[in-house]
Protein backbone atom coordinates (compact mmCIF):
# COMPACT_ATOMS: atom_id res chain seq x y z
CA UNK A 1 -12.42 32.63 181.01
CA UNK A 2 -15.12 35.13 180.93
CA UNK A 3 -16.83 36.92 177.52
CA UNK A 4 -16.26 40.61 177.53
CA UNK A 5 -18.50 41.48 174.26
CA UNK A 6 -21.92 38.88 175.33
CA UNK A 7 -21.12 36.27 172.58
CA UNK A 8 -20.77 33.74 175.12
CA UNK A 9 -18.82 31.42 172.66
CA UNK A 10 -21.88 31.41 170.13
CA UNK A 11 -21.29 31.52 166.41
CA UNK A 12 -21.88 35.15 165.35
CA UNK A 13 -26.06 35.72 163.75
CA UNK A 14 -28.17 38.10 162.80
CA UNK A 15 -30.30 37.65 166.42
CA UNK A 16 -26.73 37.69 168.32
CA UNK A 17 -25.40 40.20 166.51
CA UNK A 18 -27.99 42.36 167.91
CA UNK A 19 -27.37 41.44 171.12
CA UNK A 20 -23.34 42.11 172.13
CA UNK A 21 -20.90 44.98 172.29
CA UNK A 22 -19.43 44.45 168.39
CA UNK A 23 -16.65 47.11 169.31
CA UNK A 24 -15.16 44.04 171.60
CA UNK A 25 -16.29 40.76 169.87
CA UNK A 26 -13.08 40.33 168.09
CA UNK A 27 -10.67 40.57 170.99
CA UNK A 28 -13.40 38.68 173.04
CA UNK A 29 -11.45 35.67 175.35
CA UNK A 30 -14.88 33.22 174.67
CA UNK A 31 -14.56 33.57 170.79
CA UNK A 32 -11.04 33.42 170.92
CA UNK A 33 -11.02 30.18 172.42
CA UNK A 34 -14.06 28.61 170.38
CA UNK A 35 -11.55 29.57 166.91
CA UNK A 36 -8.78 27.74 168.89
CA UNK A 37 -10.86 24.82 169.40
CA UNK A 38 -12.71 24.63 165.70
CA UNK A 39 -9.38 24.97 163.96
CA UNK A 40 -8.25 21.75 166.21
CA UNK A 41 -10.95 19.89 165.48
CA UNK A 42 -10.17 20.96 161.21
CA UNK A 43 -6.79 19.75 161.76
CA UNK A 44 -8.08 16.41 162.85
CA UNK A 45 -10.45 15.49 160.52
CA UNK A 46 -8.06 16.92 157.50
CA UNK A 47 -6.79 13.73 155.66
CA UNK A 48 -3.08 14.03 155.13
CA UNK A 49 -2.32 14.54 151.06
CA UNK A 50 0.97 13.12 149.52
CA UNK A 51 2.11 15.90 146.67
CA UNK A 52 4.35 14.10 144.05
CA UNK A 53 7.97 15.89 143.94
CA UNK A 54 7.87 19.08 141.95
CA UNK A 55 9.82 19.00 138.70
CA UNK A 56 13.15 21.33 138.13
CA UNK A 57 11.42 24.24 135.68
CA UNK A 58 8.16 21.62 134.71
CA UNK A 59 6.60 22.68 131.60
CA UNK A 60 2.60 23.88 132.14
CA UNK A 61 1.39 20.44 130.83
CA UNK A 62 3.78 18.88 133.24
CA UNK A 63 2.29 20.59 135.84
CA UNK A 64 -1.30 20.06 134.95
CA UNK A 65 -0.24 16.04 134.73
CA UNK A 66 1.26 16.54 138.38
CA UNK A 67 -1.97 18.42 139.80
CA UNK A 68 -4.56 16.11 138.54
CA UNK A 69 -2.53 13.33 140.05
CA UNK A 70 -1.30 15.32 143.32
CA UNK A 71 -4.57 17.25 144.48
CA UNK A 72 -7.68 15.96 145.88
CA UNK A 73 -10.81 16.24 144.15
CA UNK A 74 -12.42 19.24 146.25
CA UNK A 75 -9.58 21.64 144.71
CA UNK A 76 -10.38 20.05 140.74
CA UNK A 77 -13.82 21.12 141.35
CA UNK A 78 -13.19 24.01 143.00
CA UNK A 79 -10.81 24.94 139.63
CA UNK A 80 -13.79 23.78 137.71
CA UNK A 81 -16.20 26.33 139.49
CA UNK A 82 -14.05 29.27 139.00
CA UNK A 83 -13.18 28.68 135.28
CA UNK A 84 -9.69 27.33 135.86
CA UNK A 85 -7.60 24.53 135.47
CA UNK A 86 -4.27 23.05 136.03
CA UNK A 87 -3.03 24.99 133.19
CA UNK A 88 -3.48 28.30 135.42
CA UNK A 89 -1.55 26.67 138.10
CA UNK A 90 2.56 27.83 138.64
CA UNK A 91 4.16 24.93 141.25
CA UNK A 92 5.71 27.35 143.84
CA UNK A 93 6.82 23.84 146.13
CA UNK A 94 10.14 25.55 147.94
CA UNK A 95 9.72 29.21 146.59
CA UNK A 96 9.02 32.31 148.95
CA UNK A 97 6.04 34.44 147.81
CA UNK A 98 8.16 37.06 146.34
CA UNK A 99 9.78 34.26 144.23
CA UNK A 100 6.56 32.97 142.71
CA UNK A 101 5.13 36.11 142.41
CA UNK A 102 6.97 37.16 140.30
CA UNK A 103 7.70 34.14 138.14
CA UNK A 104 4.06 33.68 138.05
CA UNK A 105 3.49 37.50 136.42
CA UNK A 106 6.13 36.36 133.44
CA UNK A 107 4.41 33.64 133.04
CA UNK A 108 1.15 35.10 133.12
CA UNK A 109 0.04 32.27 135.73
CA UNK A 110 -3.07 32.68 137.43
CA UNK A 111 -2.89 31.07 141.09
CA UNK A 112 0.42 28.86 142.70
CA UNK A 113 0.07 25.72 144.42
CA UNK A 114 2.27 23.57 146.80
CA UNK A 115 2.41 27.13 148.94
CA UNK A 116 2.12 26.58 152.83
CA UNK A 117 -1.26 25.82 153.35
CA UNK A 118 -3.37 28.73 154.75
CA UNK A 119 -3.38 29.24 158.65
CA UNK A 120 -7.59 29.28 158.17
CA UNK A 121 -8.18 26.09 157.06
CA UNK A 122 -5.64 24.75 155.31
CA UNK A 123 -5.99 25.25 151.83
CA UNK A 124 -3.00 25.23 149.43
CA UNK A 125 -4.17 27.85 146.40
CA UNK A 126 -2.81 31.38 146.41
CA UNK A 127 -2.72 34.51 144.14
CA UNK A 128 0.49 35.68 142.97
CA UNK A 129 -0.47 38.51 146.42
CA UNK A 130 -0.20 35.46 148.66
CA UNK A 131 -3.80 35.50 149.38
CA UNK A 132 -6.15 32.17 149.73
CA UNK A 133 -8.50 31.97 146.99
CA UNK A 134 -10.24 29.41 148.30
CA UNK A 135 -11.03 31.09 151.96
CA UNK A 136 -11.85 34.09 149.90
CA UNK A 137 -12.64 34.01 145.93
CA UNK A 138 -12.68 37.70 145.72
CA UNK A 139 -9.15 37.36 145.40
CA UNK A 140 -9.58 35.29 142.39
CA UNK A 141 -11.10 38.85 141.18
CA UNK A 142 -8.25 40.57 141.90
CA UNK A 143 -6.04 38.44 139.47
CA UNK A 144 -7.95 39.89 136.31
CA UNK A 145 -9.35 43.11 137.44
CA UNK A 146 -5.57 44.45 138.53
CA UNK A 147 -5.03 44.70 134.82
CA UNK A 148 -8.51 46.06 133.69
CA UNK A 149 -9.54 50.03 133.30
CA UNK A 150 -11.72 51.71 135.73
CA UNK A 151 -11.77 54.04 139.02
CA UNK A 152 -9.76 53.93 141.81
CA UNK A 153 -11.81 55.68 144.72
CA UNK A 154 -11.61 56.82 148.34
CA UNK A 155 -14.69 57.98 150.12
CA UNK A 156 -15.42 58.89 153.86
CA UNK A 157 -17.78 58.72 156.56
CA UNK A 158 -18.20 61.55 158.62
CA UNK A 159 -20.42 59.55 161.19
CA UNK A 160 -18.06 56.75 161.56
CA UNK A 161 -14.77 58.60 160.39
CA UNK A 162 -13.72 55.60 158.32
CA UNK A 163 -12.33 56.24 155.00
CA UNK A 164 -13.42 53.33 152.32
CA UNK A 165 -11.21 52.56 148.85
CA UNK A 166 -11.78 50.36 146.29
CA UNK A 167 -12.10 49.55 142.44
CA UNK A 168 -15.13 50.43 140.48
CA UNK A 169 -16.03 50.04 136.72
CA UNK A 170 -18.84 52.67 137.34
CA UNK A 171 -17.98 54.96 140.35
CA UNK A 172 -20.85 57.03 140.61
CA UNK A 173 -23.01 53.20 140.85
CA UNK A 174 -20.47 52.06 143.37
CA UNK A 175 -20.96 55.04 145.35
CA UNK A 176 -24.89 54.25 145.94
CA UNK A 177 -24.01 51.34 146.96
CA UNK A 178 -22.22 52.46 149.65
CA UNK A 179 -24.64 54.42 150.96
CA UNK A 180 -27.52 51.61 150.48
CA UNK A 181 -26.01 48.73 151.83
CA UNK A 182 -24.95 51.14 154.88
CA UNK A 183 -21.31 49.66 154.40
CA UNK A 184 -19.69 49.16 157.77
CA UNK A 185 -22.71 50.50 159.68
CA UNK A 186 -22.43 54.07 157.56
CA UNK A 187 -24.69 55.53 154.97
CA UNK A 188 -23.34 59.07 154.52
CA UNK A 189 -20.49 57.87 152.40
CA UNK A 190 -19.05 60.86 150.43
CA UNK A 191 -16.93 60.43 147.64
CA UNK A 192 -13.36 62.92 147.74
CA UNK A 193 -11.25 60.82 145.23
CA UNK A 194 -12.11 59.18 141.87
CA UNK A 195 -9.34 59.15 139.60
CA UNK A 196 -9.54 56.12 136.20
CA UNK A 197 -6.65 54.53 135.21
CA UNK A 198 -6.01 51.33 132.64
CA UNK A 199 -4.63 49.57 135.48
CA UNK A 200 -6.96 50.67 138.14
CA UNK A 201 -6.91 47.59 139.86
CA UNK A 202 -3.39 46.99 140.39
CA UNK A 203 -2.83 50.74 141.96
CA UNK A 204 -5.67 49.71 144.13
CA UNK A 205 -3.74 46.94 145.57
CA UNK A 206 -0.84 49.16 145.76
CA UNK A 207 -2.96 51.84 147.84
CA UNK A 208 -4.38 49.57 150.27
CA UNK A 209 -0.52 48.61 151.16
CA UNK A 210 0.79 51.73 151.72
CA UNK A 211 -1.99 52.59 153.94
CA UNK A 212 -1.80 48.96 155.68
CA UNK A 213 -1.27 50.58 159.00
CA UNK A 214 -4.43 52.25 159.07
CA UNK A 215 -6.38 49.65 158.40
CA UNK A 216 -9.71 48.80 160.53
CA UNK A 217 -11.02 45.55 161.25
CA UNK A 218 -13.61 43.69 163.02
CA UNK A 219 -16.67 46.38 162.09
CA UNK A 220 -19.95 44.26 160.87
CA UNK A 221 -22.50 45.31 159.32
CA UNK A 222 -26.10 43.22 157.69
CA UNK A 223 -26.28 42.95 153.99
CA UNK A 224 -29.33 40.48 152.42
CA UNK A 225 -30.14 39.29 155.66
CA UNK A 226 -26.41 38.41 156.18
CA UNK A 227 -23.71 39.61 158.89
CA UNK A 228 -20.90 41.16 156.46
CA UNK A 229 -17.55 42.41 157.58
CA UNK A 230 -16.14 45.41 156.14
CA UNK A 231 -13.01 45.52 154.42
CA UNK A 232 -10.77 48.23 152.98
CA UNK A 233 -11.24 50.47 155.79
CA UNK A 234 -9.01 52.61 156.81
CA UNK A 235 -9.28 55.64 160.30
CA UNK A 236 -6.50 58.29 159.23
CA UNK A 237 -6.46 61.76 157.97
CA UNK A 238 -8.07 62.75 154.43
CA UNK A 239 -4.40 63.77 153.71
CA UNK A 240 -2.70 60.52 153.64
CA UNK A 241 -4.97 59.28 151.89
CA UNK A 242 -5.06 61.98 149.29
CA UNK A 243 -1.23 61.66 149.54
CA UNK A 244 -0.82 57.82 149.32
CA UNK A 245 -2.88 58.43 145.76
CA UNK A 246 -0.61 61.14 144.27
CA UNK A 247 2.36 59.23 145.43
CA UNK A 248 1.07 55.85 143.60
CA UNK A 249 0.16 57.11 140.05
């Protein structure tokens, strides 16, 4: 098995980072192999958990009884951390994401449990988007901000042709940033959409899924001394992006 991108199996750092071809570090065989192997070796030292049989339509104090009982300690502090508790939870044991998702929106539930456990490292918390929260707490974020006013924005880089959209409180702010953090290697981000909305976030999400196709992975950049990976990229023509917008409002 031979490295094509100069990894050589090594754990991705600032020094190494330097050092290989980043355009071909994610399809690398070396790296590929080294994930294969790390998951194993999670799998094995994971101690099996026993969830209690859900309840037929429990009540949300039934469900925090269960949860306390059911789930190991790590996920009650973990709750604890994020300013949650059982009481956020919706049991979605059996139910396909577009089930609970949209029992936990009536409900006004913040995160479902007994969902199949994430392919990353197992965890069993989701958002009502089917994301891990606890692989990535941003998504925690995106529970309270898809109901909260602000910008929804789109801006491009003409050196790397990527096209970067988000949600921003205060656009113009969000825009330095950009261009000071050099997101995804790039600091002549220009903004060419900025439209507010009371519900900003959720036609966010709803943008980045129509343009799902288009999306761009694997591009690294340093941040604080820190290797980064950009997200909500997108390569594609200023039009469909400009359309996707009109067409989500």
């Amino acid at each position: 098995m031979n490295c094509i991108c100069g990894c050589k199996g090594r754990t991705l750092s600032p020094s190494i980072f330097q050092q290989i071809d980043v355009s071909r570090y994610k399809a690398c065989p070396v790296r590929l192999e080294r994930k294969k192997q790390e998951k194993s070796a999670r799998k094995a030292a994971a101690k099996p958990v026993v969830l209690q049989p859900a309840k037929a339509a429990p009540s949300r104090k039934a469900v925090a009884s269960d949860v306390a009982v059911a789930e190991p300690m790590d996920l009650s502090l973990f709750l604890r951390q994020n300013g949650l508790s059982a009481q956020d939870l919706y049991d979605a044991k059996g139910a396909p994401k577009s089930v609970y998702s949209a029992e936990m929106e009536r409900l006004g539930l913040t995160l479902a449990y007994n969902v199949t456990p994430c392919a990353k490292a197992g965890h069993r918390l989701r958002n009502k988007y089917g994301k891990c929260v606890q692989c990535d707490t941003r998504q925690l974020g995106f529970n309270s901000r898809a109901s909260q006013p602000g910008y929804v924005y789109a801006a491009h880089s003409r050196s790397s042709n990527l096209i970067k959209v988000g949600f921003a409180a205060d656009v113009e702010r969000r825009h330095g940033v950009l261009n000071s953090q050099q997101y995804a290697g790039a600091n002549d981000w220009r903004l060419f959409l900025s439209e507010f909305g009371s519900t900003a976030g959720r036609r966010e999400i709803a943008i980045h899924k129509a343009l799902k196709k288009y999306a761009v992975s694997g591009i690294f950049y340093k941040w604080d001394g820190k290797l980064q990976e950009a997200r909500e990229v997108y390569r594609c023509p200023l039009e469909t992006v400009q359309r996707t917008f009109s067409q989500t409002k």
